[in-house]
C-alpha atoms as a PDB file:
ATOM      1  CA  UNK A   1     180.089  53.839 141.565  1.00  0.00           C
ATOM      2  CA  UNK A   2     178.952  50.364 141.290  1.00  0.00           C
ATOM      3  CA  UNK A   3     180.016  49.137 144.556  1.00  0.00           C
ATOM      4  CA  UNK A   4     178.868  52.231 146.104  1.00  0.00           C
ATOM      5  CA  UNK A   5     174.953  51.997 144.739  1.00  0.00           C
ATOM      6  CA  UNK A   6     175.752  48.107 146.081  1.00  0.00           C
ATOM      7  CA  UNK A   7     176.547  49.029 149.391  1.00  0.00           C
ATOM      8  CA  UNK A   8     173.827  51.469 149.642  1.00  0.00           C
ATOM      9  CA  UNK A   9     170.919  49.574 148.847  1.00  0.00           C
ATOM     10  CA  UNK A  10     172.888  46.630 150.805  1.00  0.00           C
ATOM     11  CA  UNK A  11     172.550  48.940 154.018  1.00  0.00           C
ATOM     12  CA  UNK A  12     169.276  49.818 153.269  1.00  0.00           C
ATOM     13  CA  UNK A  13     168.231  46.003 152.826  1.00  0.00           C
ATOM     14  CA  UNK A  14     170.126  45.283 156.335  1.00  0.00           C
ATOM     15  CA  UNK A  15     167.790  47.611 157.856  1.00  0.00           C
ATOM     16  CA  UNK A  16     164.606  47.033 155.986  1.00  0.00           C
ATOM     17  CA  UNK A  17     162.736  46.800 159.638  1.00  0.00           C
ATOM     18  CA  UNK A  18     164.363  49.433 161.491  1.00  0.00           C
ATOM     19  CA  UNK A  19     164.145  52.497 158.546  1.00  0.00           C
ATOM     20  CA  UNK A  20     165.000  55.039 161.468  1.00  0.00           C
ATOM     21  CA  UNK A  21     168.906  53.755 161.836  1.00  0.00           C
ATOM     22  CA  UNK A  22     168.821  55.044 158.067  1.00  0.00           C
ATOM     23  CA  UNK A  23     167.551  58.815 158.685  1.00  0.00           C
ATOM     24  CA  UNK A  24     171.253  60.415 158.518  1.00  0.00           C
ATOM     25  CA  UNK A  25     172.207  58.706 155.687  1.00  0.00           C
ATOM     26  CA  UNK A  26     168.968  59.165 153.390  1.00  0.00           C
ATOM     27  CA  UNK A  27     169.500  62.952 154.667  1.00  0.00           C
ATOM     28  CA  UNK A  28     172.610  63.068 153.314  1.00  0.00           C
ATOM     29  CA  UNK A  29     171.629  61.632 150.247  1.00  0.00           C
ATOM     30  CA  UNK A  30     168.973  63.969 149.662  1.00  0.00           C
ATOM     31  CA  UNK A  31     170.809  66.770 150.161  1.00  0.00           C
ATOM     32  CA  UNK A  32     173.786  65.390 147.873  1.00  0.00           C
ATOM     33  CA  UNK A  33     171.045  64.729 145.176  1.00  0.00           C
ATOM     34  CA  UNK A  34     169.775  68.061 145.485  1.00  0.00           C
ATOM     35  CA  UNK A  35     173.011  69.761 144.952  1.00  0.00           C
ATOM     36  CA  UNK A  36     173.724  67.771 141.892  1.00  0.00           C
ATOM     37  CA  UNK A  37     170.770  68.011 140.391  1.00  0.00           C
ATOM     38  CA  UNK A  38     169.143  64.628 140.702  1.00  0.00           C
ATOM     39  CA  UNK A  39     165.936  64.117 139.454  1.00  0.00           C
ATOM     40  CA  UNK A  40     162.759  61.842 139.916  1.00  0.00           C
ATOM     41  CA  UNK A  41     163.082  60.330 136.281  1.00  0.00           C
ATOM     42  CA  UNK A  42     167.062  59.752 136.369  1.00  0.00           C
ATOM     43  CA  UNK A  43     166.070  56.738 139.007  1.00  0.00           C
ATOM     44  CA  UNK A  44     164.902  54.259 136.452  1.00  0.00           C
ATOM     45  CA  UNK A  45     168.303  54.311 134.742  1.00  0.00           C
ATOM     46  CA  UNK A  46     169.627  53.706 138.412  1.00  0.00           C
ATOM     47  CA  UNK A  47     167.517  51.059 138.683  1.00  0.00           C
ATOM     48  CA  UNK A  48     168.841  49.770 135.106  1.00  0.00           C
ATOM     49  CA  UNK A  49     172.150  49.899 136.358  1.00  0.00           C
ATOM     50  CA  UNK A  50     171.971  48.410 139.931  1.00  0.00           C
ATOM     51  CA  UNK A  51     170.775  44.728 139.179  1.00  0.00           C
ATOM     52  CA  UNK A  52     173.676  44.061 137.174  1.00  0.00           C
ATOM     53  CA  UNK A  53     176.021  45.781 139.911  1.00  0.00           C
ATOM     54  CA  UNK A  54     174.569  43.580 142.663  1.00  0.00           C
ATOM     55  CA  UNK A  55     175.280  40.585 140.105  1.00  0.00           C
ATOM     56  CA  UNK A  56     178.659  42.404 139.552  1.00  0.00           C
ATOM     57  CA  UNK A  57     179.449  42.360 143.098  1.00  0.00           C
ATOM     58  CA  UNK A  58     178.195  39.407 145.157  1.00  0.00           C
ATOM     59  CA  UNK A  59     178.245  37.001 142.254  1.00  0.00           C
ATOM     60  CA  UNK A  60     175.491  35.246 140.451  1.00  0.00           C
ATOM     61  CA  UNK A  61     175.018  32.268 142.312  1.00  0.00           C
ATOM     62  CA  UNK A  62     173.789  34.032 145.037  1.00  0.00           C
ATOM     63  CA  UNK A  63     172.083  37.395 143.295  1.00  0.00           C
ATOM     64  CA  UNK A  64     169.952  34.723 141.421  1.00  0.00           C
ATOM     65  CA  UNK A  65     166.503  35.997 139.361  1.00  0.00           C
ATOM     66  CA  UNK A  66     164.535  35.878 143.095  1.00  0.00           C
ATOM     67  CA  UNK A  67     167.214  37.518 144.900  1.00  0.00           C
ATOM     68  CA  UNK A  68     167.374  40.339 141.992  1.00  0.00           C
ATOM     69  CA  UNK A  69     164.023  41.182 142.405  1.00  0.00           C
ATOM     70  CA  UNK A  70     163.652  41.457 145.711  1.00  0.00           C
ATOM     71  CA  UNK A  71     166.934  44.163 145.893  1.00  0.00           C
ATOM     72  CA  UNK A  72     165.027  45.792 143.239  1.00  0.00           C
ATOM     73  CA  UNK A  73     161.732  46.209 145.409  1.00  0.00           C
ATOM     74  CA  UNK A  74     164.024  47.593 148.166  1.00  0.00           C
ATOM     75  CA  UNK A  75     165.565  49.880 145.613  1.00  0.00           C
ATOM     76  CA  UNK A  76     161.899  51.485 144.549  1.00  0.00           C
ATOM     77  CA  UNK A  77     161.222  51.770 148.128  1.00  0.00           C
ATOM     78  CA  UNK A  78     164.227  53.522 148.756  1.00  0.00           C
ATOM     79  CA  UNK A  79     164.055  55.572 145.325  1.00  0.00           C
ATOM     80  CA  UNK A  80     160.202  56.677 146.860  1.00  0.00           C
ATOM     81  CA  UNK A  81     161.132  57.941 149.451  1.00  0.00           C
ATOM     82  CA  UNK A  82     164.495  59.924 148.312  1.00  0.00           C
ATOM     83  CA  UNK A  83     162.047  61.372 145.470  1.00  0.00           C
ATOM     84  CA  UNK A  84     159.212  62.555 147.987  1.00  0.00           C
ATOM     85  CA  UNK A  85     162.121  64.033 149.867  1.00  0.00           C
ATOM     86  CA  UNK A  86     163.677  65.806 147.247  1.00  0.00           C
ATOM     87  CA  UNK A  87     160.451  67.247 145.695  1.00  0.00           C
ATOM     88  CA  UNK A  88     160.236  69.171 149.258  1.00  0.00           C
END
C-alpha cells in the first residue's frame, strides 16, 4: 500500500499542470473510495502515512524536509478534490 499511495501522488505530481491527463484515474478513485467507504476525515491519517512512504520509497536524501512538504501540498490538493467528488 505504501508504494501504491507513492506512485499515486507521484503521478499526480508529474502532472501537476496538465490535471485533465488525471480525470480517469481520480474517477476511478472516487468510485473505489465510494465503494469502500472512504471518508473526508480518514485523509489526514493518509496524509500521516504518506510522508514517511515517500521517504520509504525514494530515499531521504532526496525526499528531504522541502521536498516532503511540497508532496504533501500536492497530496491536500489531490485529497480536495477526491473529497468534493465523493461528497457528490
Amino acid at each position: 500500500q505504501p508504494r501504491r499511495l507513492a506512485g499515486t501522488i507521484l503521478a499526480y505530481a508529474k502532472n501537476i499542470d496538465h490535471l485533465e491527463n488525471l480525470g480517469a484515474a481520480v474517477t476511478k478513485m472516487v468510485r473505489r473510495h465510494v465503494e469502500t467507504g472512504v471518508k473526508a476525515e480518514h485523509y489526514p491519517y493518509v496524509a500521516e502515512a504518506l510522508l514517511p512512504a515517500i521517504r520509504d520509497v525514494v530515499g531521504a536524501e532526496v525526499a528531504t524536509d522541502d521536498v516532503l512538504a511540497a508532496w504533501g501540498e500536492a497530496y491536500w490538493m489531490l485529497a480536495d478534490i477526491l473529497i468534493a467528488a465523493e461528497a457528490e
